[in-house]
C-alpha atoms as a PDB file:
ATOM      1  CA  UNK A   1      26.307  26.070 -22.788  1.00  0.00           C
ATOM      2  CA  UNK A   2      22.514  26.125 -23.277  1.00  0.00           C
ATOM      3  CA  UNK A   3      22.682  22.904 -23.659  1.00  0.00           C
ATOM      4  CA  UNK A   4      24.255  21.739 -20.890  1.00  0.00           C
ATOM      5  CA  UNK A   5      22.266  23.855 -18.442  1.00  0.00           C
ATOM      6  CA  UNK A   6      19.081  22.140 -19.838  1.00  0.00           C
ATOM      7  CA  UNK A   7      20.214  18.813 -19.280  1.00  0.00           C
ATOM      8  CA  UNK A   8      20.883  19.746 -15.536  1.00  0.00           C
ATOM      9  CA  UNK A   9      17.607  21.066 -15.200  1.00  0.00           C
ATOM     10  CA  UNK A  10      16.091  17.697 -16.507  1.00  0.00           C
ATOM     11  CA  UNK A  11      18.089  15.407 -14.433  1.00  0.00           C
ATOM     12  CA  UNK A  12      17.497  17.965 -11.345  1.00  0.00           C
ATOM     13  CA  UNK A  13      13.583  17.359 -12.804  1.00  0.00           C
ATOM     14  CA  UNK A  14      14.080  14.029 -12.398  1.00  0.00           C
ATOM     15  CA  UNK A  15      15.379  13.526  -9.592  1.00  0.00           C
ATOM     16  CA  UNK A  16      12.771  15.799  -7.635  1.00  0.00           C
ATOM     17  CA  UNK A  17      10.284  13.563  -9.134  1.00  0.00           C
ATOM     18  CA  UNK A  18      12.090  10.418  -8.058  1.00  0.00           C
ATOM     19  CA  UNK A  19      11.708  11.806  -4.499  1.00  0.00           C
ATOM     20  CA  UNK A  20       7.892  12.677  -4.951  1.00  0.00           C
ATOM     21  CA  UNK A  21       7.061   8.752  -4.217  1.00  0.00           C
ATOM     22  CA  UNK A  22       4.368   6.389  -6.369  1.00  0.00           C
ATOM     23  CA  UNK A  23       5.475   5.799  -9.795  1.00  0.00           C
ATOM     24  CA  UNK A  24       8.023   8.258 -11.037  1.00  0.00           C
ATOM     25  CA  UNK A  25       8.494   9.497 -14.408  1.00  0.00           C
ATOM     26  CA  UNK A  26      11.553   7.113 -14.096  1.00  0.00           C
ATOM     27  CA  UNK A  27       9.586   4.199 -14.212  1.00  0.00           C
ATOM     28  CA  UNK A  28      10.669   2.553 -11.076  1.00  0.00           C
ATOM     29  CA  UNK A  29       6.644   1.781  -9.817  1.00  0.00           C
ATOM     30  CA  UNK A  30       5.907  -1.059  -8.199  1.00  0.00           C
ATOM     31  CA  UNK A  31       4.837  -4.526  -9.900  1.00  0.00           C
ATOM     32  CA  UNK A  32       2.321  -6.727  -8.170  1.00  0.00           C
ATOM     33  CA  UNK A  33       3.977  -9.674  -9.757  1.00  0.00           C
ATOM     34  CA  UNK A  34       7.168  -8.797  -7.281  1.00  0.00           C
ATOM     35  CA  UNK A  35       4.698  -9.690  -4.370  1.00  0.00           C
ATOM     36  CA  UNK A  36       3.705 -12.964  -3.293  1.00  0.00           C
ATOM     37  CA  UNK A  37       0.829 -12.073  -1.615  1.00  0.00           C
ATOM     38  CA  UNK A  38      -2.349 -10.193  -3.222  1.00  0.00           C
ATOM     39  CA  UNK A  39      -5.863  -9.154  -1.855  1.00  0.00           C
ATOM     40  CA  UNK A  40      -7.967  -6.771  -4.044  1.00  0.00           C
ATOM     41  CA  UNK A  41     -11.674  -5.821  -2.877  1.00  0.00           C
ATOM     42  CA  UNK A  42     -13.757  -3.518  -5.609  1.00  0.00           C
ATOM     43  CA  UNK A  43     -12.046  -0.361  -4.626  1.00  0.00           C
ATOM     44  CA  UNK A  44      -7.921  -0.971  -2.794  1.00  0.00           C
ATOM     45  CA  UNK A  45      -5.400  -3.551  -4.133  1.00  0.00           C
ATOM     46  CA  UNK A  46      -2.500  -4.603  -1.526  1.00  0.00           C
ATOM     47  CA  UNK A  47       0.113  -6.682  -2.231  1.00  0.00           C
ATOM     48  CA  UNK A  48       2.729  -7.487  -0.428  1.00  0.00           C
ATOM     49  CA  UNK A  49       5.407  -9.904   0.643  1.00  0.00           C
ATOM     50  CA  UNK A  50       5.949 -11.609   3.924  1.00  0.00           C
ATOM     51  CA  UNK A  51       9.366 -12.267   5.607  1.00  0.00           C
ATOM     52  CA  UNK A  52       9.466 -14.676   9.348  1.00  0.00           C
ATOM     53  CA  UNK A  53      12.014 -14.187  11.701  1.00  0.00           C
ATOM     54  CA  UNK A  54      12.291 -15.799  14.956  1.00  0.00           C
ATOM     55  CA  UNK A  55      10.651 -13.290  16.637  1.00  0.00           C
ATOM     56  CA  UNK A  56       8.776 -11.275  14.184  1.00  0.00           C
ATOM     57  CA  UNK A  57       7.111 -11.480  10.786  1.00  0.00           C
ATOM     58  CA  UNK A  58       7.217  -8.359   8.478  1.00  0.00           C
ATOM     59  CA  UNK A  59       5.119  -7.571   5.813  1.00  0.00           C
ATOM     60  CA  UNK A  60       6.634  -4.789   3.156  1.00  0.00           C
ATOM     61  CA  UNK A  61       4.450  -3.984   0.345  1.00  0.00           C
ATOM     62  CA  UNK A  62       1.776  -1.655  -1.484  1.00  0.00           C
ATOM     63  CA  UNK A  63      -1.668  -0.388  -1.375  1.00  0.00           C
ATOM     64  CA  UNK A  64      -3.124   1.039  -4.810  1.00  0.00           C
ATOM     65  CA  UNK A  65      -6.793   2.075  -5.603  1.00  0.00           C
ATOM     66  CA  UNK A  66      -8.337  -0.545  -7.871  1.00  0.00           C
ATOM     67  CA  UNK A  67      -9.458   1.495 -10.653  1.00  0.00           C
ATOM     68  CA  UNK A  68      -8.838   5.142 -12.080  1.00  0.00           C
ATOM     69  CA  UNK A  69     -11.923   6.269 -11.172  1.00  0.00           C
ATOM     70  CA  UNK A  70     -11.526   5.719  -7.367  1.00  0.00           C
ATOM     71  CA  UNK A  71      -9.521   7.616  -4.737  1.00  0.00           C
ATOM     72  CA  UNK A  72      -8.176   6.200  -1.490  1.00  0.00           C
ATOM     73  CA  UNK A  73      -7.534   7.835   1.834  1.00  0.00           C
ATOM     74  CA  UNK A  74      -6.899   7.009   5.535  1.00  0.00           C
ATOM     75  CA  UNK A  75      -5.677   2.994   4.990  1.00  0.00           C
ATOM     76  CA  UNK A  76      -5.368   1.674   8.034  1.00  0.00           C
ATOM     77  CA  UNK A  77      -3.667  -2.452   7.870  1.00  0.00           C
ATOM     78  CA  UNK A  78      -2.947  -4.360  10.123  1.00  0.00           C
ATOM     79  CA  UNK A  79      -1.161  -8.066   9.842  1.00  0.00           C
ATOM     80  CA  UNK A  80      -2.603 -10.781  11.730  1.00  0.00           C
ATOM     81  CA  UNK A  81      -0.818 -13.795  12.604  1.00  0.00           C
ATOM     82  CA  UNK A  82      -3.494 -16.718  12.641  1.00  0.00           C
ATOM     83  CA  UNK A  83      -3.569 -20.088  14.143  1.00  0.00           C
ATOM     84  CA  UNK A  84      -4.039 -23.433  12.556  1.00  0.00           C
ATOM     85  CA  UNK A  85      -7.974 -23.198  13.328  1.00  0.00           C
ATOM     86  CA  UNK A  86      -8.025 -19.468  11.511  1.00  0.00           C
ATOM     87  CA  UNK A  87      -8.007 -17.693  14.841  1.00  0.00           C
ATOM     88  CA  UNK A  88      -6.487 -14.519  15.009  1.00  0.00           C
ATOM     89  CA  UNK A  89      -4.018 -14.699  17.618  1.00  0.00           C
ATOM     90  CA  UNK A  90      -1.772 -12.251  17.078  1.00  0.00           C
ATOM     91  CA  UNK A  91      -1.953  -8.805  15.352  1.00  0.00           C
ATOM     92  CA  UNK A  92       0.347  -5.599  14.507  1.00  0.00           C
ATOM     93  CA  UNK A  93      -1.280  -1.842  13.052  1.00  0.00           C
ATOM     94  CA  UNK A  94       0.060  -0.050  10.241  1.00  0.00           C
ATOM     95  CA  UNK A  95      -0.880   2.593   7.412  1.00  0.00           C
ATOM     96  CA  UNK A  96       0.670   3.244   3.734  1.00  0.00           C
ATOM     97  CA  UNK A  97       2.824   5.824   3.816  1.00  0.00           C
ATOM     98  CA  UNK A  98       0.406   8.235   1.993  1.00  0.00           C
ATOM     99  CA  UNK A  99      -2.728   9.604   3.198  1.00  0.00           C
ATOM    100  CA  UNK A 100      -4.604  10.009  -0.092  1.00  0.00           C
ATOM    101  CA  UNK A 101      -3.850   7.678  -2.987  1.00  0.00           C
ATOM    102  CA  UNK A 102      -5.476   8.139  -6.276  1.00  0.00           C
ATOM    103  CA  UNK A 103      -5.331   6.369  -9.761  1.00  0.00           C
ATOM    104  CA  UNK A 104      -3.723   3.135  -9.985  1.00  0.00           C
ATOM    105  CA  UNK A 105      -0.742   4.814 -11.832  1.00  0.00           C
ATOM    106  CA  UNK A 106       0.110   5.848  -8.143  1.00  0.00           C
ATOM    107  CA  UNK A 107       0.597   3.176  -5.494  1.00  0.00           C
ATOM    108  CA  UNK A 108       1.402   3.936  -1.561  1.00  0.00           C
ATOM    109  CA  UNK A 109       4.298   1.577   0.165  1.00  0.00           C
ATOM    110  CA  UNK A 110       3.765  -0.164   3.960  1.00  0.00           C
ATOM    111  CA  UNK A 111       5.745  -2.259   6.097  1.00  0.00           C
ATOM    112  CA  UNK A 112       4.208  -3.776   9.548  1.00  0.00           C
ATOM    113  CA  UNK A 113       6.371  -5.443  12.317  1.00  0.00           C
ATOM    114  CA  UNK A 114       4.654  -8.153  13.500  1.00  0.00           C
ATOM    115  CA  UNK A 115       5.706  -9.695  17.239  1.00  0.00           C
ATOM    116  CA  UNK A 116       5.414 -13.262  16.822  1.00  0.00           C
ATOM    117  CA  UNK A 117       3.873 -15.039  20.174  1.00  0.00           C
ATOM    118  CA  UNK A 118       3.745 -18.463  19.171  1.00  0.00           C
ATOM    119  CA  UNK A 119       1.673 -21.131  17.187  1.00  0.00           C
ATOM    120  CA  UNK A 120       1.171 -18.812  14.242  1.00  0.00           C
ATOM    121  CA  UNK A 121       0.709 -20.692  11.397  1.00  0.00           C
ATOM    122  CA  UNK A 122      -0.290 -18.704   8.523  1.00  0.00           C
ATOM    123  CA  UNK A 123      -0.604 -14.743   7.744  1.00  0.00           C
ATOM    124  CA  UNK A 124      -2.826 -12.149   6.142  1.00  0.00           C
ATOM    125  CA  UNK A 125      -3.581  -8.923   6.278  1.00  0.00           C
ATOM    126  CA  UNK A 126      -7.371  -6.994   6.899  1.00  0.00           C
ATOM    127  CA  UNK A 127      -8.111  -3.165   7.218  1.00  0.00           C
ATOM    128  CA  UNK A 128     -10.062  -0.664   6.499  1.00  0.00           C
ATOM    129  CA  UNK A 129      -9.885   2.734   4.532  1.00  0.00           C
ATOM    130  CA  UNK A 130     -12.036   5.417   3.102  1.00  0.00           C
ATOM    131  CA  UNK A 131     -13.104   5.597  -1.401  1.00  0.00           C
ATOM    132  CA  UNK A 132     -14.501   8.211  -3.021  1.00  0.00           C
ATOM    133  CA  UNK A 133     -15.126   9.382  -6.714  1.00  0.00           C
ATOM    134  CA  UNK A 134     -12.321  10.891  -8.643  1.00  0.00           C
ATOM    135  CA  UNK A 135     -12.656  14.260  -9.341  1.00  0.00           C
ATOM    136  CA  UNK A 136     -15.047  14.688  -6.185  1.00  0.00           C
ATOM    137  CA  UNK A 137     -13.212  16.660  -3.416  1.00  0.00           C
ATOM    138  CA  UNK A 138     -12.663  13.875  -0.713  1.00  0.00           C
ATOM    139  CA  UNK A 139     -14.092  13.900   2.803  1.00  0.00           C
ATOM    140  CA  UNK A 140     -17.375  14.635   1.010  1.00  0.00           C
ATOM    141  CA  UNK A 141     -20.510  13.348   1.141  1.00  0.00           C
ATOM    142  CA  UNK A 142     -19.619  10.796  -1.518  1.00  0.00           C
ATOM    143  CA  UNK A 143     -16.702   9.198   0.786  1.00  0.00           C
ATOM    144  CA  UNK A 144     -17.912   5.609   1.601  1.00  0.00           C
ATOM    145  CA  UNK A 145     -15.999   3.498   4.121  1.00  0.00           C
ATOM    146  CA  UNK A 146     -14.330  -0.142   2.747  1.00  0.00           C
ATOM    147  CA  UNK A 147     -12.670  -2.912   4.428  1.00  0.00           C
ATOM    148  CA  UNK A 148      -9.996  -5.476   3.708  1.00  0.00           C
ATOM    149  CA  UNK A 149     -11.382  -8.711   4.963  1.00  0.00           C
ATOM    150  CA  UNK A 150      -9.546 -11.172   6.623  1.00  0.00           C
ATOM    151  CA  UNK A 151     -10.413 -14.135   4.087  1.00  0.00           C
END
């Protein structure tokens, strides 16, 4: 009977940390190689892939911090749509669904609906978003602002 009690309380376990989001002790994280698309500055990873519909383009992916010694909050995206000169001519906001991301064991997902108006030719995605020390309370004095370029 012991027994069997204690194997509920593990999968219960479980599956409260299945619902806790980032990697789980499950395993089921996500894998950058699943992503066609990749930018990484010194501090934020995203990676993400990129479906085009008539009307729309979505992006669905991840944000992690680049290192375990770096925390992440306040990500703000956004996916541009750009012309065939690089122009940006089209854009849609969107954040991870985290506020504060730390470690790279723990990764934050996104997905941004982008209207299409026409003449879009390729797609990227920019931002900006807030780093700070691990182990350093955040919205400190050490918080330093980043950005995801657009090339």
């Amino acid at each position: 009977m012991k027994k069997i009690a204690v194997a509920a309380l593990l999968v219960i376990a479980a599956a409260i940390a299945g619902c806790a989001g980032g990697n789980d002790i499950l395993g089921k994280g996500y894998r950058s190689k699943d992503y066609s698309f990749h930018k990484n500055t010194n501090y934020i990873k995203v990676n993400w892939n990129l479906k085009i519909r008539t009307n729309r383009a979505v992006a669905v992916g991840y944000v992690e911090p680049s290192s375990h010694d770096v925390g992440l909050h306040t990500v703000k995206l956004e996916l541009v749509g750009l012309d065939s000169e690089g122009r940006v001519i089209s854009s849609a906001k969107g954040m991870p669904l985290d506020e504060y991301i730390m470690s790279p064991s723990y990764e934050s997902p996104f997905e941004i609906i982008l209207p299409l108006k026409g003449g879009e030719k390729d797609f990227t995605i920019r931002g900006s978003y807030y780093h700070y020390p691990v182990g350093n309370n955040s919205d400190s004095d050490e918080d330093r602002p980043g950005h995801i370029p657009l090339k």
